[in-house]
Protein backbone atom coordinates (compact mmCIF):
# COMPACT_ATOMS: atom_id res chain seq x y z
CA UNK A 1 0.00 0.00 0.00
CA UNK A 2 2.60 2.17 0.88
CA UNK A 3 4.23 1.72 -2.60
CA UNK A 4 0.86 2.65 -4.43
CA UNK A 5 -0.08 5.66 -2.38
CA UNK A 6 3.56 7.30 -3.10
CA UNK A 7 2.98 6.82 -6.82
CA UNK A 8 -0.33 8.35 -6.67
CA UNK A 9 1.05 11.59 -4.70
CA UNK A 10 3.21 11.65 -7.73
CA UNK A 11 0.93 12.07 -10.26
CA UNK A 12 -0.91 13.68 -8.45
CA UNK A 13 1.34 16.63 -7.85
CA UNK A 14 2.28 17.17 -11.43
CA UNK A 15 1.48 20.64 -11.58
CA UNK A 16 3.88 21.85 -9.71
CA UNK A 17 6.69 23.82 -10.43
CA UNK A 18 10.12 22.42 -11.17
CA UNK A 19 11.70 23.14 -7.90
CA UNK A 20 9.07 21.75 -6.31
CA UNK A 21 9.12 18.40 -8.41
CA UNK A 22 12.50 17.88 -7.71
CA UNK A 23 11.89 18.11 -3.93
CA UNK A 24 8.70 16.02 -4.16
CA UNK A 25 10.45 13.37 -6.50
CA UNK A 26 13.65 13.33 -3.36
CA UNK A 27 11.19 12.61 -0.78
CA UNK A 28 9.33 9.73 -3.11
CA UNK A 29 12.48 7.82 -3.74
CA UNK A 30 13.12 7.50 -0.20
CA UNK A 31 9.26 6.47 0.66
CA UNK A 32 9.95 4.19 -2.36
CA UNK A 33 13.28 3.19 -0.74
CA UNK A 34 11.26 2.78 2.71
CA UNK A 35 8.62 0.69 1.45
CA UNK A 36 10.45 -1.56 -0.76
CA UNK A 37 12.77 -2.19 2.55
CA UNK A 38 9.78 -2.42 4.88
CA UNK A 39 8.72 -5.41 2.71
CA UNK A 40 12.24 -7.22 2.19
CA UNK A 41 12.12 -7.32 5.71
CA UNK A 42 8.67 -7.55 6.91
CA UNK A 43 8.28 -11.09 9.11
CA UNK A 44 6.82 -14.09 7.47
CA UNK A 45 5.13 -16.48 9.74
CA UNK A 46 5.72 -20.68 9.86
CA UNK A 47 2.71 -20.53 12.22
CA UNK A 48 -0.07 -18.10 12.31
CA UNK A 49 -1.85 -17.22 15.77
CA UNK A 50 -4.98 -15.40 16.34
CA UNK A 51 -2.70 -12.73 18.71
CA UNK A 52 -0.55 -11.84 15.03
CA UNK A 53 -3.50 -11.46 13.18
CA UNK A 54 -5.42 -9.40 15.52
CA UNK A 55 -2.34 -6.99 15.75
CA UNK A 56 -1.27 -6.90 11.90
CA UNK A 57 -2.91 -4.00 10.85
CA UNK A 58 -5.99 -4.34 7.27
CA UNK A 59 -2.77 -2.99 5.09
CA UNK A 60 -0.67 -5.64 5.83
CA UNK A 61 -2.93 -8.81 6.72
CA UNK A 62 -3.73 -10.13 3.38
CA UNK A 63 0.90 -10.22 2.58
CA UNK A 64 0.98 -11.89 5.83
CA UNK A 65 -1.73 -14.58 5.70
CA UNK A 66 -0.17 -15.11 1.63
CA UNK A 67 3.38 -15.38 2.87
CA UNK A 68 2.35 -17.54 5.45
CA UNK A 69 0.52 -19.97 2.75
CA UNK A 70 3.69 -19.78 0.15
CA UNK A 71 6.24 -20.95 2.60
CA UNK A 72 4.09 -24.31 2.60
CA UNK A 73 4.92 -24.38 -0.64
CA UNK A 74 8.04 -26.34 -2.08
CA UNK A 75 10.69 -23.99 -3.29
CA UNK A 76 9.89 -25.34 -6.68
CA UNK A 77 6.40 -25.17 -6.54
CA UNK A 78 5.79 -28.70 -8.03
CA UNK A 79 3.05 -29.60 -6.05
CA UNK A 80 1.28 -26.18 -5.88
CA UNK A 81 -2.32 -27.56 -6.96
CA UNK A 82 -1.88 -30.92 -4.57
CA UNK A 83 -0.91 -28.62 -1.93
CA UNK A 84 -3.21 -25.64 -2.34
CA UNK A 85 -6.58 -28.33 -2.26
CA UNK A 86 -5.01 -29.92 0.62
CA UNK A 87 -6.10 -26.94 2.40
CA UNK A 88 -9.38 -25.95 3.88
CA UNK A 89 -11.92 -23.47 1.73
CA UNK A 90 -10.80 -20.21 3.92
CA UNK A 91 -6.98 -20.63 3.05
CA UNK A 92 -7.77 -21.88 -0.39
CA UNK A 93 -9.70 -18.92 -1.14
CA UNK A 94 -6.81 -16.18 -0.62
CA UNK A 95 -4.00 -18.50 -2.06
CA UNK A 96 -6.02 -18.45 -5.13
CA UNK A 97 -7.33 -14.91 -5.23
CA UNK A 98 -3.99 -13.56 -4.88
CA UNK A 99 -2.86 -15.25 -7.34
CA UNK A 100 -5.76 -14.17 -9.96
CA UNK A 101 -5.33 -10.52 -8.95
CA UNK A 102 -1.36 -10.75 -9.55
CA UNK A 103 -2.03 -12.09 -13.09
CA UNK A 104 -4.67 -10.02 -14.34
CA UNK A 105 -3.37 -6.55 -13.11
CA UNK A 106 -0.41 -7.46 -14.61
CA UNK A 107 -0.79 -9.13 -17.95
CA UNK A 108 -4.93 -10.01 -18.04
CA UNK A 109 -6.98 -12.97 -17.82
CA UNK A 110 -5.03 -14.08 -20.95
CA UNK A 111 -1.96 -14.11 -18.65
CA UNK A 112 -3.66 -15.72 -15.24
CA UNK A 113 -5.19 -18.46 -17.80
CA UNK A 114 -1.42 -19.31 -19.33
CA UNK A 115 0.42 -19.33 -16.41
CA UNK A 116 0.03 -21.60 -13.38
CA UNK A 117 -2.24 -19.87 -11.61
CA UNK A 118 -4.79 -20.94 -14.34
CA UNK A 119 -4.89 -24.17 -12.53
CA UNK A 120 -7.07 -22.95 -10.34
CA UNK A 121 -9.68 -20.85 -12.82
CA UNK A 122 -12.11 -23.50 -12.13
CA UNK A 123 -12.72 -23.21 -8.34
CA UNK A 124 -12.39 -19.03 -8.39
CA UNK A 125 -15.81 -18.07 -8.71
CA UNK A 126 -16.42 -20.27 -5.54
CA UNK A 127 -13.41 -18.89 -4.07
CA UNK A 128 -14.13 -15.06 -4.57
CA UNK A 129 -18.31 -15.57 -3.53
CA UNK A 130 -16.97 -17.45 -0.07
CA UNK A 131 -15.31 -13.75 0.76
CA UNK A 132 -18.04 -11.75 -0.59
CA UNK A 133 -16.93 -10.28 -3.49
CA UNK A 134 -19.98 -11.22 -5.87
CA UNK A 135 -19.60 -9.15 -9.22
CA UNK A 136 -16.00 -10.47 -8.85
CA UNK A 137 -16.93 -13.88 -8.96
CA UNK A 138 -19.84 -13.23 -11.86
CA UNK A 139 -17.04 -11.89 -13.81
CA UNK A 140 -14.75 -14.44 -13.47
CA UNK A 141 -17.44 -17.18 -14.17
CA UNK A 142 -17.93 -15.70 -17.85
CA UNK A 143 -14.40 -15.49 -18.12
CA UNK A 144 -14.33 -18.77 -17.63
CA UNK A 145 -17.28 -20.15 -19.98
CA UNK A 146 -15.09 -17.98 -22.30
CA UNK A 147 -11.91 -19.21 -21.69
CA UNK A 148 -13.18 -22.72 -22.18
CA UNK A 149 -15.27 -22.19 -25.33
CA UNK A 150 -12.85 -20.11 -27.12
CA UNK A 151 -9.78 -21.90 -25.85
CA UNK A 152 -8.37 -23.20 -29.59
CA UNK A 153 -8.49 -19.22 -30.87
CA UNK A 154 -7.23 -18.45 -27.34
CA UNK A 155 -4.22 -20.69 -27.42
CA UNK A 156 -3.63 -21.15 -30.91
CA UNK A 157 -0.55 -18.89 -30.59
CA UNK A 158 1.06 -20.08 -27.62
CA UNK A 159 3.61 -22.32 -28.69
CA UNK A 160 6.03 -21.26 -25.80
CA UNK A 161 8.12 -18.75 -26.58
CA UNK A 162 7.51 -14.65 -25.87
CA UNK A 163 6.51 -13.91 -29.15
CA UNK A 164 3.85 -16.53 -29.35
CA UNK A 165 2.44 -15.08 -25.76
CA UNK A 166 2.54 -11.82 -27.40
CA UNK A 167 0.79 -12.66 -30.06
CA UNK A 168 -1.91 -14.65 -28.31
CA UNK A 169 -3.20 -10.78 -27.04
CA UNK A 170 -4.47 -10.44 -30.48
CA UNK A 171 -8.25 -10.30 -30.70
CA UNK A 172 -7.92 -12.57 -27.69
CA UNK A 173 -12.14 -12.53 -26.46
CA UNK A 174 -10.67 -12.22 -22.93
CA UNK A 175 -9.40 -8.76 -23.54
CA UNK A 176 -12.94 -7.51 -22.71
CA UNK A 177 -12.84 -9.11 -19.20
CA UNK A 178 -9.80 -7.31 -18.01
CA UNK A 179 -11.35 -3.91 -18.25
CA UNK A 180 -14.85 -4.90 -16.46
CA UNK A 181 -12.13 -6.71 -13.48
CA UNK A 182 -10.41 -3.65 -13.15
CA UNK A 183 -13.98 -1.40 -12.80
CA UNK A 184 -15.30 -3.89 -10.41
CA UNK A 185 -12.67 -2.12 -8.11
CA UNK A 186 -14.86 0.72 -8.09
CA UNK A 187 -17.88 -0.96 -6.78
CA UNK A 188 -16.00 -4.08 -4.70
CA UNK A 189 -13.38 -3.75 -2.39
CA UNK A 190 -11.46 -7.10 -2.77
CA UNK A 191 -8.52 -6.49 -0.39
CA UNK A 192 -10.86 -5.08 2.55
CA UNK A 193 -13.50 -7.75 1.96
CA UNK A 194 -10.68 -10.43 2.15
CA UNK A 195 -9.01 -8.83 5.66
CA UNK A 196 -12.71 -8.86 6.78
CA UNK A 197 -13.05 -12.67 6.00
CA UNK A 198 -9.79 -13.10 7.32
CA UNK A 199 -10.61 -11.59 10.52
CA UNK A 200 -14.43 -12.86 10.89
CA UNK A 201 -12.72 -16.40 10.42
CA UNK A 202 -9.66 -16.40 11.68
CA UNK A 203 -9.72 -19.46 13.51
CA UNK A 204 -8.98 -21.08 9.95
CA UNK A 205 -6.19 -19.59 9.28
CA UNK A 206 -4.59 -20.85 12.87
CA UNK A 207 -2.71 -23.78 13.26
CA UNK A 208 -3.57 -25.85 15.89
């Protein structure tokens, strides 16, 4: 968050004059500096207990809880899927959600489908209704029924290298999608509505 909300007091100071630019864009490379330190050090949890997640503040739950569900993971990640379902609905939910939201802000549905974290495109809508976010889930249900019914146009140019990926963008029918997810924003708050399910149910994210 902290990362974010310096960008955005970067833009959103561009009128000012040149002098003060240069002052403003000091003091947001060392908040940049700050942040990106506060997070290559921030703890990450083997065990979660109800005492760390009542006094990790809503900015910083949903890293924690995610950090503390990748370091289950094999450094590899072979068994991601095996070990992801192994896992009750709560914890399933965020893995999974986190990963969607890191793919399609950065590269689309196109990119969340090709990647690994497409294994999981079947069990999302579940995932996002179970924390409330609704129009997410709707959304990411015809993305699916897309995905699937369109998959040999979809695909057709994804023969593993970059330029095949590339290409695959090309009046790819998931393009549409991306824009709606990133509206949705507007109208759903995914991170809050995830620390709230965190919080109203954190007794599944303890280990006994």
């Amino acid at each position: 968050m902290g990362i974010i909300s310096t960008i955005l007091s970067l833009i959103g100071c561009s009128g000012n004059t040149k002098k003060d630019d240069e002052k403003l864009s000091k003091e947001t490379e060392e908040k940049l500096t700050q942040s990106i330190d506060a997070f290559k050090n921030r703890p990450i949890y083997k065990k979660l207990t109800e005492k760390i997640i009542d006094n990790t503040s809503d900015d910083n739950l949903l890293q924690v809880v995610f950090d503390y569900l990748s370091q289950k993971q094999s450094a590899d990640y072979e068994n991601e899927f095996e070990t992801v379902m192994s896992w009750n609905k709560s914890k399933q939910a965020i893995y999974m959600i986190w990963a969607l939201e890191s793919e399609v802000n950065n590269g689309g549905y196109n990119q969340f489908y090709f990647n690994s974290s497409g294994q999981f495109y079947k069990y999302l809508p579940e995932a996002l209704k179970l924390v409330g976010a609704n129009k997410f889930s709707e959304l990411t249900k015809r993305a699916n029924e897309t995905f699937e019914r369109e998959n040999p146009k979809i695909t057709q140019h994804q023969d593993g290298t970059i330029e095949g990926f590339s290409k695959s963008y090309e009046d790819n029918p998931l393009n549409k999608f991306d824009d709606e997810f990133y509206k949705v924003y507007d109208t759903e708050n995914l991170q809050q509505l995830q620390v709230d399910f965190i919080r109203k149910h954190k007794t599944e994210f303890i280990d006994n």
